[in-house]
PDB file of N, CA and C in Angstrom:
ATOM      1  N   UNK A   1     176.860 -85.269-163.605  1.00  0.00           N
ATOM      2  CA  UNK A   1     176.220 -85.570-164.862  1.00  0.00           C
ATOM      3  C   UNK A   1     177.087 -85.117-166.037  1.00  0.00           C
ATOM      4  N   UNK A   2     177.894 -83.836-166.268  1.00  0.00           N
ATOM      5  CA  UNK A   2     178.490 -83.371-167.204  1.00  0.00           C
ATOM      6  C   UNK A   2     179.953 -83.298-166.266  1.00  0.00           C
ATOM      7  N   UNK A   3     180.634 -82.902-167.360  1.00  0.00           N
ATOM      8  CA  UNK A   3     182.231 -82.717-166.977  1.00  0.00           C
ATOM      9  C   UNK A   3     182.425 -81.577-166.395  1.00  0.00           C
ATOM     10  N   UNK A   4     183.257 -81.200-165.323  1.00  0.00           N
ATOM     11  CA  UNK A   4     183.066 -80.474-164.497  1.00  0.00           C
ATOM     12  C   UNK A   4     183.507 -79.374-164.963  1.00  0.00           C
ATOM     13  N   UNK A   5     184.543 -79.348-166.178  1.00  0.00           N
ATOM     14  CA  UNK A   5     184.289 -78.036-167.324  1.00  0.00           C
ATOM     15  C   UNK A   5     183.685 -77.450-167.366  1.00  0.00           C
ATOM     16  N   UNK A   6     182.254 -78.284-167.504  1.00  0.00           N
ATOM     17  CA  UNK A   6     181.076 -77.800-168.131  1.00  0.00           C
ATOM     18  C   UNK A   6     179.826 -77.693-167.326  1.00  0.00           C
ATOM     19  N   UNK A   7     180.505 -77.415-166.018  1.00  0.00           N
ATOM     20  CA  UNK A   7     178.941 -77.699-165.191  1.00  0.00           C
ATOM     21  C   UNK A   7     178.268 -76.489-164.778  1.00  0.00           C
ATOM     22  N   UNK A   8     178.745 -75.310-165.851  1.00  0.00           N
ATOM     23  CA  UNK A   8     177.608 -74.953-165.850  1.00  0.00           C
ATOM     24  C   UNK A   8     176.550 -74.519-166.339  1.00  0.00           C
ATOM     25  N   UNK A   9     176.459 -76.240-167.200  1.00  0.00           N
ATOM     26  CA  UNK A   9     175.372 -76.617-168.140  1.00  0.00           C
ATOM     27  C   UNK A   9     174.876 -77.291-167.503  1.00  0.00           C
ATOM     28  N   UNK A  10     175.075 -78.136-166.294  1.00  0.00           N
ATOM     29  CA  UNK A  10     174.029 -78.598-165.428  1.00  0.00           C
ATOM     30  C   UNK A  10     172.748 -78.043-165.514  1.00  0.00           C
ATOM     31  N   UNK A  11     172.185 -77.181-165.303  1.00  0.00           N
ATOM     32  CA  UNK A  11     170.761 -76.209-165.390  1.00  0.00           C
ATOM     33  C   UNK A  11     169.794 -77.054-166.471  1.00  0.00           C
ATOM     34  N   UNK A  12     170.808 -77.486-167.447  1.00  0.00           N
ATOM     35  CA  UNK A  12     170.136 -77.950-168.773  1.00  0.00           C
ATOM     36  C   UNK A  12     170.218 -79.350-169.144  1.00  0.00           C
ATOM     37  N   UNK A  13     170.162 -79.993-167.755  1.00  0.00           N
ATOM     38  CA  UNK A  13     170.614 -81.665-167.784  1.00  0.00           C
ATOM     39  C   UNK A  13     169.359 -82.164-168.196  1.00  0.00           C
ATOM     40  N   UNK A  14     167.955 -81.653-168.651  1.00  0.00           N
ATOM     41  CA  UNK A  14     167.219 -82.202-168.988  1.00  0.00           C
ATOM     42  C   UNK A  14     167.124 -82.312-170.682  1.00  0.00           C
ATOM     43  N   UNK A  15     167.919 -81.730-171.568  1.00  0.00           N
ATOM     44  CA  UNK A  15     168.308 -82.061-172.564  1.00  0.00           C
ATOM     45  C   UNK A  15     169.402 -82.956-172.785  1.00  0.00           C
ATOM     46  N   UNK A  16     169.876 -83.644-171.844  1.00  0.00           N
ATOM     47  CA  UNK A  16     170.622 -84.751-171.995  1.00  0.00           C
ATOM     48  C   UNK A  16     169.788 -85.797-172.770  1.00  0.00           C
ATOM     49  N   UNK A  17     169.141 -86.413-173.951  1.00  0.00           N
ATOM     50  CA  UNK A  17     168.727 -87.010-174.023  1.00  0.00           C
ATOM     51  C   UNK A  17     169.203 -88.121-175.317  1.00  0.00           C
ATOM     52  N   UNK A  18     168.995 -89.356-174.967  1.00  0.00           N
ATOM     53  CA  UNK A  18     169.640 -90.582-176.102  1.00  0.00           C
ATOM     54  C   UNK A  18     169.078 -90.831-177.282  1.00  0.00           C
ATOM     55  N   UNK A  19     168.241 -90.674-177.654  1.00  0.00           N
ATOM     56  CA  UNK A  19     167.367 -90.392-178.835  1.00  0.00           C
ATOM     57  C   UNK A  19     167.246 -89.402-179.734  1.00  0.00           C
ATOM     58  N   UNK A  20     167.058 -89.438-180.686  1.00  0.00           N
ATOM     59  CA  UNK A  20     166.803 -88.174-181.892  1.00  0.00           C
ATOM     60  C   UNK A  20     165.285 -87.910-181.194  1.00  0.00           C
ATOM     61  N   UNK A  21     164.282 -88.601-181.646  1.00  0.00           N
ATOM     62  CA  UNK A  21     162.635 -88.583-181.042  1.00  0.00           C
ATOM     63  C   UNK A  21     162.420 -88.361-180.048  1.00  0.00           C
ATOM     64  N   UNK A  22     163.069 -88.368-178.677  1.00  0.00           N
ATOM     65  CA  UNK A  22     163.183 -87.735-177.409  1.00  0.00           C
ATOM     66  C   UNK A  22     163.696 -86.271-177.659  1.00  0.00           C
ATOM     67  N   UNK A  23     164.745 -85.978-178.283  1.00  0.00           N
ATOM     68  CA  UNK A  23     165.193 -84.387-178.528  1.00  0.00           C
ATOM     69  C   UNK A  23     164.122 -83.895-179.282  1.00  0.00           C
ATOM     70  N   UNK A  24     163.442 -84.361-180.128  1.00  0.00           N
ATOM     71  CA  UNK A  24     162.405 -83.513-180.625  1.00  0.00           C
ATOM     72  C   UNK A  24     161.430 -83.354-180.223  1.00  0.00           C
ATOM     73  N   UNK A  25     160.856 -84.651-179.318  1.00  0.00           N
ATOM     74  CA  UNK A  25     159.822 -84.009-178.720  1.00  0.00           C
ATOM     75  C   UNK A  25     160.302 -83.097-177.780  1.00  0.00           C
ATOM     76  N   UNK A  26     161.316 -83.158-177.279  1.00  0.00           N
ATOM     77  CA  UNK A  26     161.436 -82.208-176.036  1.00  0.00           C
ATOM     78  C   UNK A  26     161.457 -80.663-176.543  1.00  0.00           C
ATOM     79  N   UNK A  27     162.069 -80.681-178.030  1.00  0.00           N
ATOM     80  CA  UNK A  27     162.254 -79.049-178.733  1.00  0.00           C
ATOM     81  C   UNK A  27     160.558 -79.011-178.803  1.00  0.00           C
ATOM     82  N   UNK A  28     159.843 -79.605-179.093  1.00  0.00           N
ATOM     83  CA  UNK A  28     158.349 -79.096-179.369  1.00  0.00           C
ATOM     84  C   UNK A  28     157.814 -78.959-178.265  1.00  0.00           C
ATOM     85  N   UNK A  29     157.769 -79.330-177.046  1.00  0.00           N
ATOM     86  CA  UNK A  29     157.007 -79.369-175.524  1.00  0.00           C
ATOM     87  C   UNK A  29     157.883 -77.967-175.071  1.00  0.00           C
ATOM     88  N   UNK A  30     159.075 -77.260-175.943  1.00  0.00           N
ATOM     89  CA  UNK A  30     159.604 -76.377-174.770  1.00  0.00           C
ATOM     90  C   UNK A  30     159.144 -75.063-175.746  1.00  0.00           C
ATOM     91  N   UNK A  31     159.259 -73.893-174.561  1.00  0.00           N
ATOM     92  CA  UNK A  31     158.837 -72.940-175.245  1.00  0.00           C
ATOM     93  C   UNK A  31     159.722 -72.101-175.981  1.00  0.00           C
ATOM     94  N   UNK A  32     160.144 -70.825-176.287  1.00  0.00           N
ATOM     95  CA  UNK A  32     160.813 -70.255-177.036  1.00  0.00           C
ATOM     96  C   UNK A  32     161.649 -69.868-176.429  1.00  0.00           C
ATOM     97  N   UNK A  33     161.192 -69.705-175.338  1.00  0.00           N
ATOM     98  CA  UNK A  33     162.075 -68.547-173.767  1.00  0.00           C
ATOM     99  C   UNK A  33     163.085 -69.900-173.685  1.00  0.00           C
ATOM    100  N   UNK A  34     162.297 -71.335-172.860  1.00  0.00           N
ATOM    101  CA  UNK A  34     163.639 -72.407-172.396  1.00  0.00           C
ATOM    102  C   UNK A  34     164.420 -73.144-173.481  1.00  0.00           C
ATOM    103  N   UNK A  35     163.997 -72.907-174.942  1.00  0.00           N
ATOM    104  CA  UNK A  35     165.101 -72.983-175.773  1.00  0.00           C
ATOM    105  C   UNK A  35     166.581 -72.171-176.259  1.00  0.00           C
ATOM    106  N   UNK A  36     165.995 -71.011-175.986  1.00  0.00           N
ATOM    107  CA  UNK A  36     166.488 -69.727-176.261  1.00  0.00           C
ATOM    108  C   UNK A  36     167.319 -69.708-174.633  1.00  0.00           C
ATOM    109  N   UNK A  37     167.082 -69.948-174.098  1.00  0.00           N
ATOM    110  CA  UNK A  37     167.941 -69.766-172.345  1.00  0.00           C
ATOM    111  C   UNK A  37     168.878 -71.438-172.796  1.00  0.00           C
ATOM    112  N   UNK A  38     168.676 -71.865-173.308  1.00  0.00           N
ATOM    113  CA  UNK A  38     169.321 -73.103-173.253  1.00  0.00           C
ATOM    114  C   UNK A  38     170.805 -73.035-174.607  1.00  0.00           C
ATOM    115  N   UNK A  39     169.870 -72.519-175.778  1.00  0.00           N
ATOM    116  CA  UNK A  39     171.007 -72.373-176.442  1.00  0.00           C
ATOM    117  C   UNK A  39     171.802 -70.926-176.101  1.00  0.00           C
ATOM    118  N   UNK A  40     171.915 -69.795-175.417  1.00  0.00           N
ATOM    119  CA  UNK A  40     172.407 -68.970-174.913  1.00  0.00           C
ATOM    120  C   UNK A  40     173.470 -69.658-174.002  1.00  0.00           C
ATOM    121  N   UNK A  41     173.518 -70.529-173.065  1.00  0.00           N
ATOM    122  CA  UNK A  41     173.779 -70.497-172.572  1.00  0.00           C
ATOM    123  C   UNK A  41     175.218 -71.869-172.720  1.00  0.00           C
ATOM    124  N   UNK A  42     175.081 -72.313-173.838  1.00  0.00           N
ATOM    125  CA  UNK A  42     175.582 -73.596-174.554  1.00  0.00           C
ATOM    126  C   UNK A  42     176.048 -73.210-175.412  1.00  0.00           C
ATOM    127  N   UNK A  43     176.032 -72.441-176.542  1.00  0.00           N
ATOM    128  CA  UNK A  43     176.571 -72.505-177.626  1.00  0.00           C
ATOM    129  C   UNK A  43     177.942 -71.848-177.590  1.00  0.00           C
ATOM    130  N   UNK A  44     177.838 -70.768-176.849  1.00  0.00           N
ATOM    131  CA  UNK A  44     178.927 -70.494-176.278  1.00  0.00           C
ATOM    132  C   UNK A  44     180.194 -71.211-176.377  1.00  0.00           C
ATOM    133  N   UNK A  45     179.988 -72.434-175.465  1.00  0.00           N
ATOM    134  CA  UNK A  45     180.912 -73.316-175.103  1.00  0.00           C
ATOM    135  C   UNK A  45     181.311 -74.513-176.275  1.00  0.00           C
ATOM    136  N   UNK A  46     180.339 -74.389-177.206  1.00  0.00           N
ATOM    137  CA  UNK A  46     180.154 -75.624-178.307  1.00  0.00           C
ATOM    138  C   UNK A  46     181.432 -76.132-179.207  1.00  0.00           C
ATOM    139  N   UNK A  47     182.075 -74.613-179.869  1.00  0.00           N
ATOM    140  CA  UNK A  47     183.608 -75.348-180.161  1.00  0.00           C
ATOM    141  C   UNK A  47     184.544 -75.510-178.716  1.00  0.00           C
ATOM    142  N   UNK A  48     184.520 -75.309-177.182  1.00  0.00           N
ATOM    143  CA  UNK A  48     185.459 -75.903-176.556  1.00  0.00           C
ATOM    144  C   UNK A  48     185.068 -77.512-176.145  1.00  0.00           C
ATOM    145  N   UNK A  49     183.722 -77.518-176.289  1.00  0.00           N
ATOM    146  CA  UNK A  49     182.995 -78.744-175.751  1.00  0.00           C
ATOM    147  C   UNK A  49     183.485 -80.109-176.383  1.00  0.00           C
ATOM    148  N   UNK A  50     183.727 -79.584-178.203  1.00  0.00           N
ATOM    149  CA  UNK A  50     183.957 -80.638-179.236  1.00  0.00           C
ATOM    150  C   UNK A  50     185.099 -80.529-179.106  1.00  0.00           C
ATOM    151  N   UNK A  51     186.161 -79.979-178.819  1.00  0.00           N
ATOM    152  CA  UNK A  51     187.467 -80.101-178.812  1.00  0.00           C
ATOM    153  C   UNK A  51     187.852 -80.744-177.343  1.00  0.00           C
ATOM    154  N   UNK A  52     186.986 -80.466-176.593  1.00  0.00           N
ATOM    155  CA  UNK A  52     186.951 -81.634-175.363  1.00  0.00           C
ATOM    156  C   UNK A  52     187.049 -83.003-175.707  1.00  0.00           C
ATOM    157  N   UNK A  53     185.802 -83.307-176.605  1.00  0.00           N
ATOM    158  CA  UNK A  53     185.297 -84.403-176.652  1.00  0.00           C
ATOM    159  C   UNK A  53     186.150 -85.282-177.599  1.00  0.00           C
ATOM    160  N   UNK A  54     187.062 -84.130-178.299  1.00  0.00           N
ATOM    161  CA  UNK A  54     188.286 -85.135-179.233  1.00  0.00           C
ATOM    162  C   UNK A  54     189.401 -85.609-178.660  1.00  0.00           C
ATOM    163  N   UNK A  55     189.446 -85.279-176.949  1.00  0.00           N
ATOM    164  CA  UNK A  55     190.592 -85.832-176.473  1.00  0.00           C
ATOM    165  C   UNK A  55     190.388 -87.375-176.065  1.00  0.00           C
ATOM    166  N   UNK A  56     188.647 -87.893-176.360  1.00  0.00           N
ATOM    167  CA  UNK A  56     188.487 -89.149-175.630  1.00  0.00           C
ATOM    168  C   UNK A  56     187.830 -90.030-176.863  1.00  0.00           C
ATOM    169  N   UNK A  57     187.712 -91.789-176.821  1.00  0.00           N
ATOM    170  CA  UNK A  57     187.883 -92.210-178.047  1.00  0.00           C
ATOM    171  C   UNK A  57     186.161 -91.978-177.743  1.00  0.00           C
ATOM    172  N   UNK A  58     185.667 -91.972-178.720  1.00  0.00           N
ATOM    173  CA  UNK A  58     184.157 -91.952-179.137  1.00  0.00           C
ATOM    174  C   UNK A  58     183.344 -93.302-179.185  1.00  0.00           C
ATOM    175  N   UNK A  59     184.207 -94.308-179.665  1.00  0.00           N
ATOM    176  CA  UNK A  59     183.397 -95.471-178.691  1.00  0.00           C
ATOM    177  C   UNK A  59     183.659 -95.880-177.133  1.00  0.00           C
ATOM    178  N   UNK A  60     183.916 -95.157-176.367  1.00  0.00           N
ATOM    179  CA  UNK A  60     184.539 -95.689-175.525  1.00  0.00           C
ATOM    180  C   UNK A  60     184.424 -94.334-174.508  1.00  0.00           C
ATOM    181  N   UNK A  61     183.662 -92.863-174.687  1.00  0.00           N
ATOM    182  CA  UNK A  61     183.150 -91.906-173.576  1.00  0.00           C
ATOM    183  C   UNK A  61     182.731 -92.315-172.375  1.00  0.00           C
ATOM    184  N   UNK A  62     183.700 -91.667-171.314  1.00  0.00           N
ATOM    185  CA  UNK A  62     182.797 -92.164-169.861  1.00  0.00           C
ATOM    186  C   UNK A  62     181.720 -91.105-169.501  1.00  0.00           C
ATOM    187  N   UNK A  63     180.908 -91.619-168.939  1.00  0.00           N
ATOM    188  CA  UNK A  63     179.390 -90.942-168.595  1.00  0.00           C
ATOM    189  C   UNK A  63     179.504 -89.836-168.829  1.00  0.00           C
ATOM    190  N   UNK A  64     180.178 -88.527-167.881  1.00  0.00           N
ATOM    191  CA  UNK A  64     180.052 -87.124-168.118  1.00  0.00           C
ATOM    192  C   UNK A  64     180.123 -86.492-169.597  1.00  0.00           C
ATOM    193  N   UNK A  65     181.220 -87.712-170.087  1.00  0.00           N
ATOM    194  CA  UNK A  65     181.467 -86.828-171.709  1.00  0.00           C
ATOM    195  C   UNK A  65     179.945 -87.490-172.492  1.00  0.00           C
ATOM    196  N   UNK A  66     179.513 -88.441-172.307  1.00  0.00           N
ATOM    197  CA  UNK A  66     178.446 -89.157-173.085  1.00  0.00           C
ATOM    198  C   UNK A  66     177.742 -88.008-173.136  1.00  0.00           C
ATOM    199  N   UNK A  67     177.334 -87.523-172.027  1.00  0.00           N
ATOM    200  CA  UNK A  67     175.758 -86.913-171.718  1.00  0.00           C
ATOM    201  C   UNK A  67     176.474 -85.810-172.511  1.00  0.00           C
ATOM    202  N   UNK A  68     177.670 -85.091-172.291  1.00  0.00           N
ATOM    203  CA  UNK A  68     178.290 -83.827-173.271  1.00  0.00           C
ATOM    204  C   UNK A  68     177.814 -83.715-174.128  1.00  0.00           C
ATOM    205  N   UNK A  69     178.408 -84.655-174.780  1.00  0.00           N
ATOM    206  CA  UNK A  69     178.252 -85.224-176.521  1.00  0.00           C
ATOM    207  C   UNK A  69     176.079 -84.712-176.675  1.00  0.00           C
ATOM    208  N   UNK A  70     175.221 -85.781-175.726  1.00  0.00           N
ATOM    209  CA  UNK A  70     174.148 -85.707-175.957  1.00  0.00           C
ATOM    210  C   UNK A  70     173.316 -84.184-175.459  1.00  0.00           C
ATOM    211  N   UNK A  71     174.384 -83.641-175.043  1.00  0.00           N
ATOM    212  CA  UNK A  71     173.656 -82.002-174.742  1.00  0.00           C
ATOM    213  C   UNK A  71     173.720 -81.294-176.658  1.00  0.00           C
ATOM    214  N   UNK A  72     175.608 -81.828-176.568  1.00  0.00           N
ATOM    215  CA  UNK A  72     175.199 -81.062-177.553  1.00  0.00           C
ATOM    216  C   UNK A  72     174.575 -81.337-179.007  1.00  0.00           C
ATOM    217  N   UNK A  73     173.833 -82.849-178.722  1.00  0.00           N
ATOM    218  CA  UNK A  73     173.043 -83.451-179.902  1.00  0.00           C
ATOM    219  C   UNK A  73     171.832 -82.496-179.646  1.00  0.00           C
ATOM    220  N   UNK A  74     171.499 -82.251-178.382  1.00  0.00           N
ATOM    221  CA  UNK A  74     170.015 -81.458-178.399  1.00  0.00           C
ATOM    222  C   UNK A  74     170.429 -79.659-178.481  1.00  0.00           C
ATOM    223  N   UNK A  75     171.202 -79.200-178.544  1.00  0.00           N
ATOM    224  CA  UNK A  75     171.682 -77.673-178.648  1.00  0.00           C
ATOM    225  C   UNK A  75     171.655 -77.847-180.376  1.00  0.00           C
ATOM    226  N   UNK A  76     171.951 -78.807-181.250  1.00  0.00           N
ATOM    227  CA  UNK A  76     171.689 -78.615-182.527  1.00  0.00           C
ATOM    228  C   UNK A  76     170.710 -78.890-183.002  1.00  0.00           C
ATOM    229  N   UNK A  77     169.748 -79.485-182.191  1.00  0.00           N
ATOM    230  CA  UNK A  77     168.318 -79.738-182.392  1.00  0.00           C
ATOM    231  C   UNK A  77     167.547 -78.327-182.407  1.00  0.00           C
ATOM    232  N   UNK A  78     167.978 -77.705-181.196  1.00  0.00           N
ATOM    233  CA  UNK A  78     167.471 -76.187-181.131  1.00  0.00           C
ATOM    234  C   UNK A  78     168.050 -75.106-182.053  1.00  0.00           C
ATOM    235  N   UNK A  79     168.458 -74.889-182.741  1.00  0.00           N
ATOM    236  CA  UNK A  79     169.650 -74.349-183.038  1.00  0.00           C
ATOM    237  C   UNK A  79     169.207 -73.457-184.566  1.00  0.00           C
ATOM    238  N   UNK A  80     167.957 -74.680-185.303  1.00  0.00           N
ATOM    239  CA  UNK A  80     167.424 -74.089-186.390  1.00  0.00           C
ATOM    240  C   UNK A  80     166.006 -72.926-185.909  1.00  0.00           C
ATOM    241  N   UNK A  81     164.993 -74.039-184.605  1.00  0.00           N
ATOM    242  CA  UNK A  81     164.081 -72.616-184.188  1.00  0.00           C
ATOM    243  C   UNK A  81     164.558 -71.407-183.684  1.00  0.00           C
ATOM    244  N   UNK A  82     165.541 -71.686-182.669  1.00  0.00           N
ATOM    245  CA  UNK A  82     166.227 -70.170-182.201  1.00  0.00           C
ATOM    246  C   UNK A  82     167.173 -69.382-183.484  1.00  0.00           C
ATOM    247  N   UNK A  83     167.932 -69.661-184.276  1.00  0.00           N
ATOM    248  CA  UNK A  83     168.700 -68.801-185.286  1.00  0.00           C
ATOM    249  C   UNK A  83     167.448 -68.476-186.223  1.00  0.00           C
ATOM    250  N   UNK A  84     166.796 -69.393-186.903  1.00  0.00           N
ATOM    251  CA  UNK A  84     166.021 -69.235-188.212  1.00  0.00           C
ATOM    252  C   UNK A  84     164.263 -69.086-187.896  1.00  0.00           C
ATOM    253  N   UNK A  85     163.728 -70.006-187.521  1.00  0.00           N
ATOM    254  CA  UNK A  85     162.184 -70.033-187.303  1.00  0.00           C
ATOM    255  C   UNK A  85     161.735 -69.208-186.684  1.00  0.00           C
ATOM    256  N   UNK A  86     162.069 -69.155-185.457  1.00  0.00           N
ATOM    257  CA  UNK A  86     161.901 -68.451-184.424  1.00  0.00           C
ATOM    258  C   UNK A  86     160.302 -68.684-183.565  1.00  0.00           C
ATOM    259  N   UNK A  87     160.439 -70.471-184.209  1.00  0.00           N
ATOM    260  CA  UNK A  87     159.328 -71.300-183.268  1.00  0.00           C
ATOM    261  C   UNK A  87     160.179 -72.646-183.436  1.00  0.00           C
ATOM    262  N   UNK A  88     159.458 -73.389-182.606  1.00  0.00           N
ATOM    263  CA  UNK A  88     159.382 -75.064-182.273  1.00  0.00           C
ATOM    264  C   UNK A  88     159.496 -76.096-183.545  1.00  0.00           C
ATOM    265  N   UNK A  89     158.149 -75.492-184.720  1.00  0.00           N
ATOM    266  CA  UNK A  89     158.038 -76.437-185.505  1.00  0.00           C
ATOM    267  C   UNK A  89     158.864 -75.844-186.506  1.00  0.00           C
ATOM    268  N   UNK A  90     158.604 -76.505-187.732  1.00  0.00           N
ATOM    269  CA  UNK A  90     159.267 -76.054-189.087  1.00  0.00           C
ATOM    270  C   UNK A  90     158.133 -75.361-189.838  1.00  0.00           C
ATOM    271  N   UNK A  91     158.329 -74.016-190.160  1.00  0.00           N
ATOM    272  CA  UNK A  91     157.475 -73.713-190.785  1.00  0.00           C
ATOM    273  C   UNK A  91     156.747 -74.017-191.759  1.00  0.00           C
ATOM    274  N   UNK A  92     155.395 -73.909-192.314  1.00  0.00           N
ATOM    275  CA  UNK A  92     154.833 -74.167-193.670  1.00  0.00           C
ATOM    276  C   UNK A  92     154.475 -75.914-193.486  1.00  0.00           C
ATOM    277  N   UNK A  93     155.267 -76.815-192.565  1.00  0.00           N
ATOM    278  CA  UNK A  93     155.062 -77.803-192.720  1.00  0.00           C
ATOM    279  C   UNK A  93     153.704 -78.574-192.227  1.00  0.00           C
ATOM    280  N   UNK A  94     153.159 -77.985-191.529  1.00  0.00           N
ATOM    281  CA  UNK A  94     151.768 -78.539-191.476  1.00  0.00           C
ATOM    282  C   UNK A  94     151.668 -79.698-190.001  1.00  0.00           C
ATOM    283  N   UNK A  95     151.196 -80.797-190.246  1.00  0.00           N
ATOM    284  CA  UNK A  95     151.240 -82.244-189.367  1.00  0.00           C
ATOM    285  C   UNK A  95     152.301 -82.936-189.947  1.00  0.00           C
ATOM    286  N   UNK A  96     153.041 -82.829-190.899  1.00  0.00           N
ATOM    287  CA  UNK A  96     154.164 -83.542-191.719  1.00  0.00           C
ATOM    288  C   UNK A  96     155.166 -84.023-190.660  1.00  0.00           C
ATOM    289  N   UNK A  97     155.503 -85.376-190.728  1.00  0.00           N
ATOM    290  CA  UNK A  97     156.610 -85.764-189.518  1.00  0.00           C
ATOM    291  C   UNK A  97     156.936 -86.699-190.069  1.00  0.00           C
ATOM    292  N   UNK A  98     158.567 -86.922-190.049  1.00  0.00           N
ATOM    293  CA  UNK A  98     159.371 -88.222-190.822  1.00  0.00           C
ATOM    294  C   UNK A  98     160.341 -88.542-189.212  1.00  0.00           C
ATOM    295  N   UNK A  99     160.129 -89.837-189.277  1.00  0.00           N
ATOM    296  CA  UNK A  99     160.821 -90.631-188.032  1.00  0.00           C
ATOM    297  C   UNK A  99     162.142 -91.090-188.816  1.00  0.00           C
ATOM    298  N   UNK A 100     162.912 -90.659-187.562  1.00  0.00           N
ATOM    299  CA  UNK A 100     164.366 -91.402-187.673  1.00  0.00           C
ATOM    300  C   UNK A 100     164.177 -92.672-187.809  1.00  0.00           C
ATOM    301  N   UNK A 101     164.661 -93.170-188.365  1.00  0.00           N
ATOM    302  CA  UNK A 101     164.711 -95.067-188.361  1.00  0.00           C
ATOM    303  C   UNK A 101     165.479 -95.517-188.065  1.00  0.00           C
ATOM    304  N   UNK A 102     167.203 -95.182-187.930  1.00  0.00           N
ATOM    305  CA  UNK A 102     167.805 -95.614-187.184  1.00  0.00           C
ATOM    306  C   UNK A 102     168.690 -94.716-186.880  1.00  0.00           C
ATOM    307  N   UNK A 103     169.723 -94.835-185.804  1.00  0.00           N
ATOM    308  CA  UNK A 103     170.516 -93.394-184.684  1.00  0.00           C
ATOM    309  C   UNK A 103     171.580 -93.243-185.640  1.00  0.00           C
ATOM    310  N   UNK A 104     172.267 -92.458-185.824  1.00  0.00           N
ATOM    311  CA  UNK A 104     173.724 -92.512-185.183  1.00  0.00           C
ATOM    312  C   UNK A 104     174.423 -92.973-184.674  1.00  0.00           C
ATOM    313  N   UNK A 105     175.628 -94.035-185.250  1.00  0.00           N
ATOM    314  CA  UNK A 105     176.099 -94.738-184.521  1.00  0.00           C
ATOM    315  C   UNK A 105     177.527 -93.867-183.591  1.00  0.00           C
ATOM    316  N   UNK A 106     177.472 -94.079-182.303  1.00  0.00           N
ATOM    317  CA  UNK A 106     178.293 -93.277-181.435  1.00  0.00           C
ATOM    318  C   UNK A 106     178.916 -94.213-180.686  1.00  0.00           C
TER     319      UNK A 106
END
């Protein structure tokens, strides 16, 4: 699933995900502990990961680096509750939710 660099981020292949709205729901369904075990265990690696990922063209990633790339779209998803909130949602914000409308083109 990941580059064999990096496998051992395997554990956390369930944040592989292609969507912005899939990474967020998944940051809100997880708890504090499997965010916090997830970015511990990732961020680490985050500037060798991107300097990985600049050796290959970006339209054109084969599978292992794709899902790379999409770990570490969801490690920056987590990245504001574990450093700053120190929950899931955004604080103060209430039911308030603004949808992506369209991706990132990758």
């Amino acid at each position: 699933m990941l580059p064999a660099e990096f496998a051992v981020l395997e554990p956390y292949s369930e944040w592989v995900l292609a969507k912005e709205p899939e990474r967020y729901a998944k940051r809100l369904a997880s708890s504090m502990e499997q965010m916090q075990a997830f970015y511990d265990a990732a961020f680490p690696l985050l500037e060798r990961a991107m300097a990985y990922l600049d050796t290959f063209p970006l339209d054109d990633l084969p599978e292992p680096e794709h899902n790379l790339l999409l770990l570490s779209y969801s490690l920056v998803m987590v990245s504001f509750p574990v450093e700053v909130w120190k929950q899931a949602r955004v604080p103060d914000s209430g039911a308030a939710y603004l949808d992506l409308l369209v991706e990132p083109r990758v």
